[in-house]
N, C-alpha and C. Protein backbone atom coordinates (compact mmCIF):
# COMPACT_ATOMS: atom_id res chain seq x y z
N UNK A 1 35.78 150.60 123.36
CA UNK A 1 34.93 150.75 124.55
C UNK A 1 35.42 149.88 125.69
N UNK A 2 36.02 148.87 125.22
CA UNK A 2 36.27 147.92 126.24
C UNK A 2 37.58 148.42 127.08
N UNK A 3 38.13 149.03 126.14
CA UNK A 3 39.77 149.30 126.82
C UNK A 3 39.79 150.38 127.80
N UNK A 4 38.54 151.69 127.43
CA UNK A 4 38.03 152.18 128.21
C UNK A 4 37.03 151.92 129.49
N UNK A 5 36.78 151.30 129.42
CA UNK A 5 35.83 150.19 130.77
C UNK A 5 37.05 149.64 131.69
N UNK A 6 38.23 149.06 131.14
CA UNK A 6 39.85 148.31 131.83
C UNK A 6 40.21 149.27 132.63
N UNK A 7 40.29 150.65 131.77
CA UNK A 7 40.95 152.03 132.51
C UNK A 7 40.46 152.03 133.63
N UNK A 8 39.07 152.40 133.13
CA UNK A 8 38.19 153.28 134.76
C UNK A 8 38.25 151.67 136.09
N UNK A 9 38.52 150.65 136.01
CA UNK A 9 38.12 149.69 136.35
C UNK A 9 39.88 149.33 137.53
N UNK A 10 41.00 149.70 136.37
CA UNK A 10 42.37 150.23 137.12
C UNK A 10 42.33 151.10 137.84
N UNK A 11 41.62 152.21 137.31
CA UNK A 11 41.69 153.82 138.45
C UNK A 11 40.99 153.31 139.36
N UNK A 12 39.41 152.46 139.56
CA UNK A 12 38.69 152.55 140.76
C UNK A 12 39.86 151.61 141.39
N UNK A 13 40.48 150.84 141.18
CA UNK A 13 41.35 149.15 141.94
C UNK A 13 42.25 150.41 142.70
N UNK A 14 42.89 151.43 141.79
CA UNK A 14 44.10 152.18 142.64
C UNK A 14 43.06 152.97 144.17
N UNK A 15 42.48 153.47 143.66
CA UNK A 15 41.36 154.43 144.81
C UNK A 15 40.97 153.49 145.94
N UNK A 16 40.54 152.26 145.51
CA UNK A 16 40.09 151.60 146.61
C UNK A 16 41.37 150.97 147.18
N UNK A 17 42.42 150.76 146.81
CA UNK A 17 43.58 150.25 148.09
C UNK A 17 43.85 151.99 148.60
N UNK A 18 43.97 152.50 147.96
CA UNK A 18 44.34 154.17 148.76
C UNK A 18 43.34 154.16 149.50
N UNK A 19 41.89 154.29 149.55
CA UNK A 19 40.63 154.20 150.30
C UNK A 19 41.03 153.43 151.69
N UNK A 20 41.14 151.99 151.23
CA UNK A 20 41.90 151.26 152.29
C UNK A 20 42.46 151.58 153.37
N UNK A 21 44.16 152.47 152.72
CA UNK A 21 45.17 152.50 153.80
C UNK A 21 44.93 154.12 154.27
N UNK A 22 44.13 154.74 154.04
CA UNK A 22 43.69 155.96 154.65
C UNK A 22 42.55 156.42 154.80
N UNK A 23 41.71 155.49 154.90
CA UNK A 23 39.94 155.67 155.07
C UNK A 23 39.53 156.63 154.19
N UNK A 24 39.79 156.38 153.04
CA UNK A 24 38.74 157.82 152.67
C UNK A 24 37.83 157.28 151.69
N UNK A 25 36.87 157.85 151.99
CA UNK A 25 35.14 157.75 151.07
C UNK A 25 34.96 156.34 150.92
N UNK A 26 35.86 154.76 152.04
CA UNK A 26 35.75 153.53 151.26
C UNK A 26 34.62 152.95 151.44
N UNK A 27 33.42 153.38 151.82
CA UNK A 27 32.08 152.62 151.12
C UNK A 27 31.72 153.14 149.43
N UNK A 28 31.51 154.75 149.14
CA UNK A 28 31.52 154.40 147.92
C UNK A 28 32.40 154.26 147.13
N UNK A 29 33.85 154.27 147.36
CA UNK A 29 34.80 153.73 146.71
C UNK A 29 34.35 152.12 146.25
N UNK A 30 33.96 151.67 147.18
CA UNK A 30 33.63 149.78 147.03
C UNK A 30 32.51 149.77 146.30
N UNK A 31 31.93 150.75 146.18
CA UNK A 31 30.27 150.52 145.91
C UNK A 31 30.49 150.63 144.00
N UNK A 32 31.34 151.58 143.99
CA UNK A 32 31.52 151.80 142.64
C UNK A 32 32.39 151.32 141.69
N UNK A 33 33.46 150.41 142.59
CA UNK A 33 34.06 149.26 141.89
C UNK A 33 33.55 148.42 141.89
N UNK A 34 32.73 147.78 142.72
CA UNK A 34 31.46 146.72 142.29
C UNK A 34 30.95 146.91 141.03
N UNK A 35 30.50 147.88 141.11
CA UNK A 35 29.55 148.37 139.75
C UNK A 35 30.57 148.20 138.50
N UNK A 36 31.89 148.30 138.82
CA UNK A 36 33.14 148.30 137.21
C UNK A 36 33.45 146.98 137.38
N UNK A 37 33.69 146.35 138.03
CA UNK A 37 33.64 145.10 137.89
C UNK A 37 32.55 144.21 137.62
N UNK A 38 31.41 144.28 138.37
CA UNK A 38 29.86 143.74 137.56
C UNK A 38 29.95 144.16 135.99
N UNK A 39 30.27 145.35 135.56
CA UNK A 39 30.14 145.89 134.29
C UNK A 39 31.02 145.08 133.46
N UNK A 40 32.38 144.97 133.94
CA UNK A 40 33.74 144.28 133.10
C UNK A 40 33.50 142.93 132.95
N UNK A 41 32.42 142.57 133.80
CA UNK A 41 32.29 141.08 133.61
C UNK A 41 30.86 140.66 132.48
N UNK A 42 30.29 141.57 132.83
CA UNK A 42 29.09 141.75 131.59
C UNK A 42 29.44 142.25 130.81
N UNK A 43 30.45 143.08 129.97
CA UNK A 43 31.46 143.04 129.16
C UNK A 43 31.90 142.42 128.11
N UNK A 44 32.44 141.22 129.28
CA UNK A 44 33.19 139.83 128.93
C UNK A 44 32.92 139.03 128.35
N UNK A 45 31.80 138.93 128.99
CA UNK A 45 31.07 137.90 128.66
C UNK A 45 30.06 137.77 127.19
N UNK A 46 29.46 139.32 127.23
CA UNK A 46 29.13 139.90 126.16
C UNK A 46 29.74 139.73 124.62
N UNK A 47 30.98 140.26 124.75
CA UNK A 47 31.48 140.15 123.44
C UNK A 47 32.26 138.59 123.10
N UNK A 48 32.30 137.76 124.17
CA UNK A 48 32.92 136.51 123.63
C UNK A 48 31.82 136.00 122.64
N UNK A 49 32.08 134.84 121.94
CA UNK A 49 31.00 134.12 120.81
C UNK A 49 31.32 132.72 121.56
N UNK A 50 29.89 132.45 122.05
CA UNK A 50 29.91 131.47 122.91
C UNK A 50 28.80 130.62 122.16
């Protein structure tokens, strides 16, 4: 699950510099890598044994 969460989390990172250098859709581009990154970090944090 996790390695799948990395993926989608690479694809949104590629979309949002393309978003970037050609304006396209980059509010919810940002809006929804927020959300994979909030997620990857609750994730993280999740499965460590702390």
């Amino acid at each position: 699950m996790l390695s799948i969460l990395w993926g989608i989390v690479v694809v949104l990172v590629a979309f949002w510099a393309l978003g970037l250098t050609l304006h396209i859709a980059g509010n919810l581009i940002h809006a929804v890598l927020l959300l994979a990154i909030a997620l990857a970090i609750y994730n993280f944090f999740k499965t460590r044994d702390v």
